[in-house]
C-alpha atoms as a PDB file:
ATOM      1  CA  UNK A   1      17.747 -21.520  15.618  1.00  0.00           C
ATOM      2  CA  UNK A   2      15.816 -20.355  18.518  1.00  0.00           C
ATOM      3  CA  UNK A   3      12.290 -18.383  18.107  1.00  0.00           C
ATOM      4  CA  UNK A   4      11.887 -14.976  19.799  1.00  0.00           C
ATOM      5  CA  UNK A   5       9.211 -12.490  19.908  1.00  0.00           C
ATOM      6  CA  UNK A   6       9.183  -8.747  20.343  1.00  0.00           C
ATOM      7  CA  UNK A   7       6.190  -6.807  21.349  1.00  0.00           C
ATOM      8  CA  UNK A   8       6.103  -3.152  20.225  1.00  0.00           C
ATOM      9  CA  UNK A   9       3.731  -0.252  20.941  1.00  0.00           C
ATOM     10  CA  UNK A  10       4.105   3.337  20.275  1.00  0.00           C
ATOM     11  CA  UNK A  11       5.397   5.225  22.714  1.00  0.00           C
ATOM     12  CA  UNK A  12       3.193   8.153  21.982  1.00  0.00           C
ATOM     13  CA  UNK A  13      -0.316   6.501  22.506  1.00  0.00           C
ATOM     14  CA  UNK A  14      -2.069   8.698  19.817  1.00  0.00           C
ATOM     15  CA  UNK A  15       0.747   7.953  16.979  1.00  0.00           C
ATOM     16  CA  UNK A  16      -1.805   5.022  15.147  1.00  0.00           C
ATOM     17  CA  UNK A  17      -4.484   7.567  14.811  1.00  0.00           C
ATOM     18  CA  UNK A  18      -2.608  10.449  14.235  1.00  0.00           C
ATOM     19  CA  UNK A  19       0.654  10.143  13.184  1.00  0.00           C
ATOM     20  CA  UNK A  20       3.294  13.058  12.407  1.00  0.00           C
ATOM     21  CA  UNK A  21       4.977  13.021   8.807  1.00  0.00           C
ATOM     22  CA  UNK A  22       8.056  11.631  10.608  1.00  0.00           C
ATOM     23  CA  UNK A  23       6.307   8.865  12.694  1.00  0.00           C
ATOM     24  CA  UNK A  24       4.674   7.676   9.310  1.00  0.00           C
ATOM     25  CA  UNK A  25       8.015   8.038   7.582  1.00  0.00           C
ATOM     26  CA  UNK A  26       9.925   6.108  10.223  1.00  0.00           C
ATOM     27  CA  UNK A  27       6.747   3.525  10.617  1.00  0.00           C
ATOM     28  CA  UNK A  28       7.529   2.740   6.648  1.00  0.00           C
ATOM     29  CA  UNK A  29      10.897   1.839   7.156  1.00  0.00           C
ATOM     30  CA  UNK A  30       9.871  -0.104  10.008  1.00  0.00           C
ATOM     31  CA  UNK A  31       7.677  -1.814   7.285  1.00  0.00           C
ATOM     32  CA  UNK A  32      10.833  -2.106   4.902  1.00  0.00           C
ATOM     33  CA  UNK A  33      12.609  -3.573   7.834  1.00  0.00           C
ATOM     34  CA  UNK A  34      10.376  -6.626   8.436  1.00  0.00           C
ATOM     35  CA  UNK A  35      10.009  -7.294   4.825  1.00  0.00           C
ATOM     36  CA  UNK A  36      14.028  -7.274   4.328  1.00  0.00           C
ATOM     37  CA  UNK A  37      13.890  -9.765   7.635  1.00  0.00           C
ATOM     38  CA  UNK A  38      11.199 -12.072   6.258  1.00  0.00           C
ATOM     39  CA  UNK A  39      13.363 -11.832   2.899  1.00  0.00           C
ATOM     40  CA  UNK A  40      15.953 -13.050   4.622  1.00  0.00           C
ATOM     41  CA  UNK A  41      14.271 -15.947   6.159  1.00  0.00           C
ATOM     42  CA  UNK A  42      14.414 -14.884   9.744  1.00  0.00           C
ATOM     43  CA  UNK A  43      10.712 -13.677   9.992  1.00  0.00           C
ATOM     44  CA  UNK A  44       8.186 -15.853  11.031  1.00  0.00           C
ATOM     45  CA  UNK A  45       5.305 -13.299  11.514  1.00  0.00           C
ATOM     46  CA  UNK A  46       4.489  -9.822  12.086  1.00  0.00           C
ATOM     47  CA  UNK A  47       1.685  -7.822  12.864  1.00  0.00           C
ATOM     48  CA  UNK A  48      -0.337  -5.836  14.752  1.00  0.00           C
ATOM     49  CA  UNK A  49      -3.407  -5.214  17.065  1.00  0.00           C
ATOM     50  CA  UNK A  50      -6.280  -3.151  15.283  1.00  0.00           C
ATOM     51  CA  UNK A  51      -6.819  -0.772  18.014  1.00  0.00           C
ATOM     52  CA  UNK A  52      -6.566   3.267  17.327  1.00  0.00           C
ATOM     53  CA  UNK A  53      -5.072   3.760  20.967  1.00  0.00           C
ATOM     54  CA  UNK A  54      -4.189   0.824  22.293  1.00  0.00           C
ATOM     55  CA  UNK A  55      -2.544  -0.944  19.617  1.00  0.00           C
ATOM     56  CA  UNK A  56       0.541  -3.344  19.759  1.00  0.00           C
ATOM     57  CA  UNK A  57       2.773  -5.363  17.663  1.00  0.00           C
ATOM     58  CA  UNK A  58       4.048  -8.031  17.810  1.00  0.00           C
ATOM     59  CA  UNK A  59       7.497  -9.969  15.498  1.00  0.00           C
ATOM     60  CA  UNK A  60       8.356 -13.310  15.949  1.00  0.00           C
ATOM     61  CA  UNK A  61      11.724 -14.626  14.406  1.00  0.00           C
ATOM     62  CA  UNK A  62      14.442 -16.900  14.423  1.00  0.00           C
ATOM     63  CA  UNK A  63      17.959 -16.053  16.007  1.00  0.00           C
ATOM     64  CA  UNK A  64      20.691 -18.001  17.937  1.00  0.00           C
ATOM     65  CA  UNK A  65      21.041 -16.572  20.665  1.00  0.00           C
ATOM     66  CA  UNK A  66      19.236 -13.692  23.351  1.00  0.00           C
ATOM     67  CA  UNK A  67      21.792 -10.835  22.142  1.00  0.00           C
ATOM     68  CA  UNK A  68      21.659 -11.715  18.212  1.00  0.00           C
ATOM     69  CA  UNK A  69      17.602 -11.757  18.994  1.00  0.00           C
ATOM     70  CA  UNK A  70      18.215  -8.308  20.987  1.00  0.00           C
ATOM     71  CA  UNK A  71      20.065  -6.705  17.966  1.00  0.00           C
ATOM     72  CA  UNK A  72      17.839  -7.846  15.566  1.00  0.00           C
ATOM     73  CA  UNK A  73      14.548  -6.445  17.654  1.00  0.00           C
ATOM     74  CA  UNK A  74      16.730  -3.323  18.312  1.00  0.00           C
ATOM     75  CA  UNK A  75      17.774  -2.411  15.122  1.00  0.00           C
ATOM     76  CA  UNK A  76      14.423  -2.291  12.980  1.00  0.00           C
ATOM     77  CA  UNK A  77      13.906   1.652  13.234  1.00  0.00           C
ATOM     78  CA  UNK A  78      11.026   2.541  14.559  1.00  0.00           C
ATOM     79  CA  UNK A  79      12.499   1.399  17.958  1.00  0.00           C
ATOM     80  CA  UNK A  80      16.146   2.636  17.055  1.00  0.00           C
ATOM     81  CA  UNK A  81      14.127   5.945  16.644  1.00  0.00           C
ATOM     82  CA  UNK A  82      11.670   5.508  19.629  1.00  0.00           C
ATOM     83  CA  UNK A  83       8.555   5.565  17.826  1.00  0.00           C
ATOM     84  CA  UNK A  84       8.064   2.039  19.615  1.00  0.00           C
ATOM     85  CA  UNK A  85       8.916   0.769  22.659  1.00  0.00           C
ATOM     86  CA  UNK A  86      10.141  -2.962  22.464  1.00  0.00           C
ATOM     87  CA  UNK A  87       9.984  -5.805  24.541  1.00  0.00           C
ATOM     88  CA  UNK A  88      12.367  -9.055  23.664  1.00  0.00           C
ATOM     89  CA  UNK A  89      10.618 -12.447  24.950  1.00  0.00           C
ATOM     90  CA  UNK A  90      12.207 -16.071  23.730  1.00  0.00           C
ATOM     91  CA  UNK A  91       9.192 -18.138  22.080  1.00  0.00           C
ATOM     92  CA  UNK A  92       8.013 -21.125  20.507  1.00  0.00           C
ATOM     93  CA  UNK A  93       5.516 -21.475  18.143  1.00  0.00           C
ATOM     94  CA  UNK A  94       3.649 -23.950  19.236  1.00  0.00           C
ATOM     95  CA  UNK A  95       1.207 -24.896  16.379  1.00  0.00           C
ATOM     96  CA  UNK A  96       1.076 -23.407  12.796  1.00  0.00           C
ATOM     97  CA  UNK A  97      -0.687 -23.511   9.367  1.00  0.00           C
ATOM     98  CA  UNK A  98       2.756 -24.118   7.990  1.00  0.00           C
ATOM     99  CA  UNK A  99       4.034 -27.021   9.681  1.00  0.00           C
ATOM    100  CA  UNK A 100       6.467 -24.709  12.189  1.00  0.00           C
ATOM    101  CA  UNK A 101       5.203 -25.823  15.523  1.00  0.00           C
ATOM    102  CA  UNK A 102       5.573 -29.079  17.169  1.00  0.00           C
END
């Protein structure tokens, strides 16, 4: 398995601060979403910046390939519903509290 990393950030600057009722709605089952990956075992990490306007995220997980990685980043829903825009980046962790790094 190959690591990747997507980087998210909202796409309306203002949404960390001052979410609508949808944005937090949709940001929960973008929270659902990484807990069913990391569930899974596919989920390394995931987290984000602690910024009120400037704030990114950031998942790093295991798939096999650059377009099972691309589904995977694509489907959680916050950027299926374009609350986030995404970025898809191939990774490797590189050291690790857990032993996953070289």
């Amino acid at each position: 398995m190959r690591q990747w990393l997507y980087r998210i950030e909202p796409t309306r600057p203002a949404m960390v601060a001052e979410p609508t009722e949808d944005e937090q709605r949709i940001v929960g089952e973008h929270f659902a979403y990484l807990v069913g990956l990391r569930d899974a075992g596919v989920l390394i990490l995931a987290g984000r910046t602690q910024e009120d306007f400037t704030s990114f995220g950031i998942t790093i997980f295991e798939a096999e390939d650059e377009a099972s990685a691309r589904s995977i980043a694509e489907a959680d829903p916050a950027v299926a519903a374009g609350v986030f825009a995404m970025t898809l980046h191939p990774y490797a962790v590189a050291v690790s509290r857990d032993g996953l790094g070289g």
